[in-house]
N, C-alpha and C. Protein backbone atom coordinates (compact mmCIF):
# COMPACT_ATOMS: atom_id res chain seq x y z
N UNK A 1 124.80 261.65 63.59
CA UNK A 1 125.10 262.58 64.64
C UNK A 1 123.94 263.54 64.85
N UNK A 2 123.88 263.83 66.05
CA UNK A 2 122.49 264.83 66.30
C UNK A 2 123.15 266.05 66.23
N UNK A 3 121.66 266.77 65.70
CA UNK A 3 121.84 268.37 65.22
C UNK A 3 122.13 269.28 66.17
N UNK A 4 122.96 270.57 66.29
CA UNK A 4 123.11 270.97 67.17
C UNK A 4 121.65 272.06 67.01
N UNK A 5 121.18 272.41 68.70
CA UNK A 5 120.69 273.23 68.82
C UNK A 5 120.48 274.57 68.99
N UNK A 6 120.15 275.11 67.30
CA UNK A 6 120.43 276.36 66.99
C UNK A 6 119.43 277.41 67.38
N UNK A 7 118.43 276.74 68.07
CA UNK A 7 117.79 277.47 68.58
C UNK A 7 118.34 278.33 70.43
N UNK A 8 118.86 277.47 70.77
CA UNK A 8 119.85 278.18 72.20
C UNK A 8 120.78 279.18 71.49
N UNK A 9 121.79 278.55 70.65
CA UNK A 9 122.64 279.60 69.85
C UNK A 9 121.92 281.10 69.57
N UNK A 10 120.66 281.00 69.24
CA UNK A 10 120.17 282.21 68.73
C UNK A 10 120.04 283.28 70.29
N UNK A 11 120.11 282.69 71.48
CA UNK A 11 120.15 283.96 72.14
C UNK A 11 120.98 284.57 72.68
N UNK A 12 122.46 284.16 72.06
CA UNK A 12 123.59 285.05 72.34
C UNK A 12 123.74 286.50 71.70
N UNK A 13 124.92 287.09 71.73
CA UNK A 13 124.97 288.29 71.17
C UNK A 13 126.13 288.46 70.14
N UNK A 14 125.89 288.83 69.09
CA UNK A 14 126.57 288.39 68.05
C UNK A 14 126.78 290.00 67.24
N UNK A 15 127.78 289.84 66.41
CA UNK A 15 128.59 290.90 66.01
C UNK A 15 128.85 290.75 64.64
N UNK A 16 128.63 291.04 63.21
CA UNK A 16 129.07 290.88 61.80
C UNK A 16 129.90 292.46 61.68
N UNK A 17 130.79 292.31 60.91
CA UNK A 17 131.56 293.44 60.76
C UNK A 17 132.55 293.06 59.33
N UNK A 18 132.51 294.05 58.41
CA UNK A 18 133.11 293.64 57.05
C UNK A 18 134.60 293.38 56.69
N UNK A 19 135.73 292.85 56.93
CA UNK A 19 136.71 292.38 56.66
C UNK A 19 137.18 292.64 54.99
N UNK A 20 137.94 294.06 55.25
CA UNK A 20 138.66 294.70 53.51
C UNK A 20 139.50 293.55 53.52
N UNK A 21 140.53 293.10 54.55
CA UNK A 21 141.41 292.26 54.66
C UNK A 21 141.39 290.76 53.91
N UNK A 22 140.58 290.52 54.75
CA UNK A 22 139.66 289.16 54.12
C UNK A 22 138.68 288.97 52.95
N UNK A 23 138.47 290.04 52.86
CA UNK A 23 136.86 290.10 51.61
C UNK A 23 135.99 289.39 51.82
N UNK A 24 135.48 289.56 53.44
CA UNK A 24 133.85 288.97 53.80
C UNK A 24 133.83 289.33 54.55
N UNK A 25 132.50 289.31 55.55
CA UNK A 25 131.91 289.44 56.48
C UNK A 25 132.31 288.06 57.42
N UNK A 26 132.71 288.80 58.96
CA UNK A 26 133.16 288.56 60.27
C UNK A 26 132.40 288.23 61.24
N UNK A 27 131.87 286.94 61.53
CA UNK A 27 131.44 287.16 62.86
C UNK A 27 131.38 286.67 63.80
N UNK A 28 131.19 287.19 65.13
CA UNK A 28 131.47 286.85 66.19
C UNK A 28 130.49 286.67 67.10
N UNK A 29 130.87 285.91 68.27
CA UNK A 29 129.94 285.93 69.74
C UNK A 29 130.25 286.47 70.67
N UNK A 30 129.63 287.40 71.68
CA UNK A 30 130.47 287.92 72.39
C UNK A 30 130.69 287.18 73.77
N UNK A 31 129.83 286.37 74.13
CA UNK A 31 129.73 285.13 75.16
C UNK A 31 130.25 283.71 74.20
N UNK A 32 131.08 284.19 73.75
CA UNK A 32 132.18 282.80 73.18
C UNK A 32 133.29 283.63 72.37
N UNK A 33 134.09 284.42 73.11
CA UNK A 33 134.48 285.35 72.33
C UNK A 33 135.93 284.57 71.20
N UNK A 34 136.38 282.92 71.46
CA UNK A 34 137.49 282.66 70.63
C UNK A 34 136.91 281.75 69.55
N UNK A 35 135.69 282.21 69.41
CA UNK A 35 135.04 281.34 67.92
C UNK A 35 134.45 283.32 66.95
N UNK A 36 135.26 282.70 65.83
CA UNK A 36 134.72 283.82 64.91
C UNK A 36 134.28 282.44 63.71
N UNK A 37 133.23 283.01 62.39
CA UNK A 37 132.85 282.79 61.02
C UNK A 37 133.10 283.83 60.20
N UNK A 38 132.72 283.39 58.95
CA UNK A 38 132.81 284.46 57.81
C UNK A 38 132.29 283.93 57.27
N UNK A 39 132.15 285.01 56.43
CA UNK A 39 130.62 284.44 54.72
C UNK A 39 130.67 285.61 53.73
N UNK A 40 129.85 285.24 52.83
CA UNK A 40 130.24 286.33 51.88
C UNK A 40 129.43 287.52 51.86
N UNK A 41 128.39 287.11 52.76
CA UNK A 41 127.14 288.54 53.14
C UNK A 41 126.99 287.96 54.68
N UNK A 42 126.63 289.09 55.31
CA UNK A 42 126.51 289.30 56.25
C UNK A 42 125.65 288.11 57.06
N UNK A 43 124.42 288.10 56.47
CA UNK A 43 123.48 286.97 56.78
C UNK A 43 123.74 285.16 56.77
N UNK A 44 125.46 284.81 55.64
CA UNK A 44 125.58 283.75 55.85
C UNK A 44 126.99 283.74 57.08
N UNK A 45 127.70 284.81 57.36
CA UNK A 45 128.28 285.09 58.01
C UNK A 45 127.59 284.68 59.67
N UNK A 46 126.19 285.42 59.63
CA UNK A 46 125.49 284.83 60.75
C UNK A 46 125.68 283.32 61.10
N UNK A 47 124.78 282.65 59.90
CA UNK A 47 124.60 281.85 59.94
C UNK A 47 125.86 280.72 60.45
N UNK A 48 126.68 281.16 60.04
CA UNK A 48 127.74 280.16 60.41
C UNK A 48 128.49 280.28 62.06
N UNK A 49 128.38 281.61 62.57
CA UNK A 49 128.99 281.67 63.96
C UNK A 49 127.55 281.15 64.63
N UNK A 50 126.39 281.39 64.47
CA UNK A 50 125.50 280.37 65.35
C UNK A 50 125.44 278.94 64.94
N UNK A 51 125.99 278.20 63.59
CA UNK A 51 126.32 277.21 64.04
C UNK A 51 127.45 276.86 64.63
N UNK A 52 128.52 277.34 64.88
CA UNK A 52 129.70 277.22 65.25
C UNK A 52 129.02 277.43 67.32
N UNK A 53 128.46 278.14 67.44
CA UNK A 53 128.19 278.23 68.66
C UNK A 53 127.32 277.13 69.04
N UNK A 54 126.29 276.58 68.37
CA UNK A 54 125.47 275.38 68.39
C UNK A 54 126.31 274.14 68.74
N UNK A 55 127.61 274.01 68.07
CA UNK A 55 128.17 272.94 68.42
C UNK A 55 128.64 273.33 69.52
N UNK A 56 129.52 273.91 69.46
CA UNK A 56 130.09 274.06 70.91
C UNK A 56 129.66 273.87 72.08
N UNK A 57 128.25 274.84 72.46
CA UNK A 57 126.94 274.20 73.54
C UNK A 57 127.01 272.62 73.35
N UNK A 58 126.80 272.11 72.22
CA UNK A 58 126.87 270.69 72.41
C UNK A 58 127.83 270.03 73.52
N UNK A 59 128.82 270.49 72.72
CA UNK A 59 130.24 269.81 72.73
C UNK A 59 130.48 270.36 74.55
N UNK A 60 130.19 271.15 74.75
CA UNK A 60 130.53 271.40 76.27
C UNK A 60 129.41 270.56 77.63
N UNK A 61 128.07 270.57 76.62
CA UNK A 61 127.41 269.87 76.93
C UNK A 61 127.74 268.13 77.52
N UNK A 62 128.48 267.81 76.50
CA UNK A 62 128.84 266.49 76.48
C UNK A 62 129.87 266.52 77.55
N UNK A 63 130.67 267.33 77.66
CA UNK A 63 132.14 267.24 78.72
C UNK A 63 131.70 267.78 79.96
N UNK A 64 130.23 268.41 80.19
CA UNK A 64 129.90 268.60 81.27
C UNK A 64 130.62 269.89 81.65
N UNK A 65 131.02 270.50 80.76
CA UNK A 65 131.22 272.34 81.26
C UNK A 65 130.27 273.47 81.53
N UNK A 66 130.71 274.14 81.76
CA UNK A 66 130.06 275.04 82.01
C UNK A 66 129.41 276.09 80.19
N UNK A 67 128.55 276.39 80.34
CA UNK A 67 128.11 276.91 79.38
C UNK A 67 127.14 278.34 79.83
N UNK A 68 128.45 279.79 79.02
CA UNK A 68 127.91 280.99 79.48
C UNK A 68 126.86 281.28 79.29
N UNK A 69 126.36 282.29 79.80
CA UNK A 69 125.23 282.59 79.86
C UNK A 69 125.21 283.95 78.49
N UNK A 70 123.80 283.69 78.08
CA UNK A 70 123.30 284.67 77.80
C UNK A 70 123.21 286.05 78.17
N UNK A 71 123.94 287.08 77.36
CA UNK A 71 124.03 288.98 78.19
C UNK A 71 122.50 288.76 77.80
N UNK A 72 122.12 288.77 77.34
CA UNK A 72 120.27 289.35 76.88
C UNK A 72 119.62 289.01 77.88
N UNK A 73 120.36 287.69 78.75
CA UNK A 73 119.14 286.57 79.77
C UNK A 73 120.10 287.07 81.37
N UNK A 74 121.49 287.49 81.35
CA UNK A 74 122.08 288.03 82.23
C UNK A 74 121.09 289.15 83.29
N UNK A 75 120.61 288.66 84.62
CA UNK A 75 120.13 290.08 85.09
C UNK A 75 121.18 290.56 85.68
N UNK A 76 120.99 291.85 85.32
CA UNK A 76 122.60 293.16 85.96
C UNK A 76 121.44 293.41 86.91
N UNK A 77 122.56 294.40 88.25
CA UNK A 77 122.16 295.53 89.08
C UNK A 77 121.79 296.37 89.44
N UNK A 78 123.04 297.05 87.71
CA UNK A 78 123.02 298.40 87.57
C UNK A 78 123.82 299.21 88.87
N UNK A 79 124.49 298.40 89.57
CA UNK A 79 126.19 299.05 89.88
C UNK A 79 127.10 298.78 89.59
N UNK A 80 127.77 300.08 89.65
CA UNK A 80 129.47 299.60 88.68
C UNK A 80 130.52 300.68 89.38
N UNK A 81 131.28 299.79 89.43
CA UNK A 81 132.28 300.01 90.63
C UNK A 81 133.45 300.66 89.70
N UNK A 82 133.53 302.21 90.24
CA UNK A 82 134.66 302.67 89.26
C UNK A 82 135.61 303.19 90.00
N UNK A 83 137.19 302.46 89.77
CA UNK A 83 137.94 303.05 90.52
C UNK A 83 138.59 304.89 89.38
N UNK A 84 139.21 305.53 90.21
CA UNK A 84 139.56 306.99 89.37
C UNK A 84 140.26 307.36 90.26
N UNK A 85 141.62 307.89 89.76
CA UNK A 85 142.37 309.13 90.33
C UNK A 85 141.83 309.91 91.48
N UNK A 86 142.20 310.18 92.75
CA UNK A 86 141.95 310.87 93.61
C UNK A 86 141.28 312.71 93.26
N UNK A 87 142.31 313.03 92.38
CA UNK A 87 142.15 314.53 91.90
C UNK A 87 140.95 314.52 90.99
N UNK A 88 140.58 313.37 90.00
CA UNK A 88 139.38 313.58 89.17
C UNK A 88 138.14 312.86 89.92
N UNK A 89 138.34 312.40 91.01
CA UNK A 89 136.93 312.25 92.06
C UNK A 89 136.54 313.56 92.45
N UNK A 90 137.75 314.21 92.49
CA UNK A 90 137.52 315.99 93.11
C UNK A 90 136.70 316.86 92.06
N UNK A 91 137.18 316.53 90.90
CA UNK A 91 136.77 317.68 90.03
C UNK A 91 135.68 316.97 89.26
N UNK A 92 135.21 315.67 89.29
CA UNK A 92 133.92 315.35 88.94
C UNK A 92 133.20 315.73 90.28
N UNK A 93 133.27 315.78 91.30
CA UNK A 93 132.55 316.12 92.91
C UNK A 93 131.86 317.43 92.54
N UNK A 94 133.24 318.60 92.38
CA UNK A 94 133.05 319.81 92.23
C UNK A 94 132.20 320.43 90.94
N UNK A 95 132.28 319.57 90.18
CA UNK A 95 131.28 319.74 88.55
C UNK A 95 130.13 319.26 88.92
N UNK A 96 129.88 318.05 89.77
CA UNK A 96 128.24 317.51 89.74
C UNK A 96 127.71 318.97 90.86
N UNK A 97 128.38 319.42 91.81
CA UNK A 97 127.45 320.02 92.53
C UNK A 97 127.67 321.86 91.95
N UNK A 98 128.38 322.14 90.98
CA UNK A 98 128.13 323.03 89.96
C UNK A 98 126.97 323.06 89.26
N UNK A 99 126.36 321.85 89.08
CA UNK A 99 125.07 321.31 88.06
C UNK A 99 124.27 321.37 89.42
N UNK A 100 124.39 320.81 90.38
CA UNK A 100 123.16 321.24 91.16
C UNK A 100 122.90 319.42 91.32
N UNK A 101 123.43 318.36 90.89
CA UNK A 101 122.98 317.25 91.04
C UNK A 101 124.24 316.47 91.55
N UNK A 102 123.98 314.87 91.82
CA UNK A 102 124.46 313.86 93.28
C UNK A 102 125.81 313.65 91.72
N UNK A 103 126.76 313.49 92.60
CA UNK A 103 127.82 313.00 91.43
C UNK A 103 127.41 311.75 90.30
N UNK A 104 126.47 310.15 91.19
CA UNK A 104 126.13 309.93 90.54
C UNK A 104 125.67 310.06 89.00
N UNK A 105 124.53 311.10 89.20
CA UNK A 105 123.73 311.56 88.39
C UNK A 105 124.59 312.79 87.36
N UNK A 106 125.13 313.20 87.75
CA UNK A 106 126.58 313.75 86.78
C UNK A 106 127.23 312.79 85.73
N UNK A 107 127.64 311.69 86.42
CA UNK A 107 128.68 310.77 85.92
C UNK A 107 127.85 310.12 85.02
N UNK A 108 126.87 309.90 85.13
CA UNK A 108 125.50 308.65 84.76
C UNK A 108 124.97 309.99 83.06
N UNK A 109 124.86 310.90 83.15
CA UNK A 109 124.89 311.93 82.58
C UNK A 109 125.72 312.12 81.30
N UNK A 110 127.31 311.87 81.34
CA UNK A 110 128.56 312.23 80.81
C UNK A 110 128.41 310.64 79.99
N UNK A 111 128.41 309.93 80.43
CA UNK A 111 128.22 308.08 79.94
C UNK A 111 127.04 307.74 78.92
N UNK A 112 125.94 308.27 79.38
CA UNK A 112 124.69 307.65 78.87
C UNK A 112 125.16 308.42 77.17
């Protein structure tokens, strides 16, 4: 059987996090978010959700699916569409031009 290619796997975005529950290290993809691994340190923990993601690219490969994209390789806009309460459009309105700046730049402000 051919090897999966763990070199594509490597440019997703990936998540280790320690499991008291479990007693290992957790990890995840966030562009394959229903495949998790575990390991007993963090680093084999890696190791195993990028192979787990390696196959999968395969395996979707083979069935001719679709295969997500990369957030790192994703180009954004940089707009983001926020819906809000009528009354707190008002009183973020009335606070950005308290500051002297575009609500934008208020809101963009409070986030960053």
């Amino acid at each position: 059987m051919k090897q999966p290619d763990n070199n594509r796997a490597e440019k997703y975005t990936y998540r280790v996090v320690w499991s008291e529950e479990d007693q290992a290290h957790i990890a995840s993809c966030l562009e394959f978010p229903s495949l998790m691994a575990h390991g007993s340190t963090a680093k084999k923990a890696l190791a195993e959700i990028e192979a787990a993601v390696a196959a999968s690219i395969e395996w979707m490969q083979e069935a001719g699916e679709k295969i997500p994209e990369s957030l790192g390789q994703r180009k954004f806009k940089g707009n983001l569409t926020l819906r809000v309460p009528a009354e707190l459009h008002r009183v973020l309105t009335i606070r950005s031009a308290e500051e002297g700046v575009s609500l934008n730049q208020y809101i963009l402000s409070k986030i960053a």
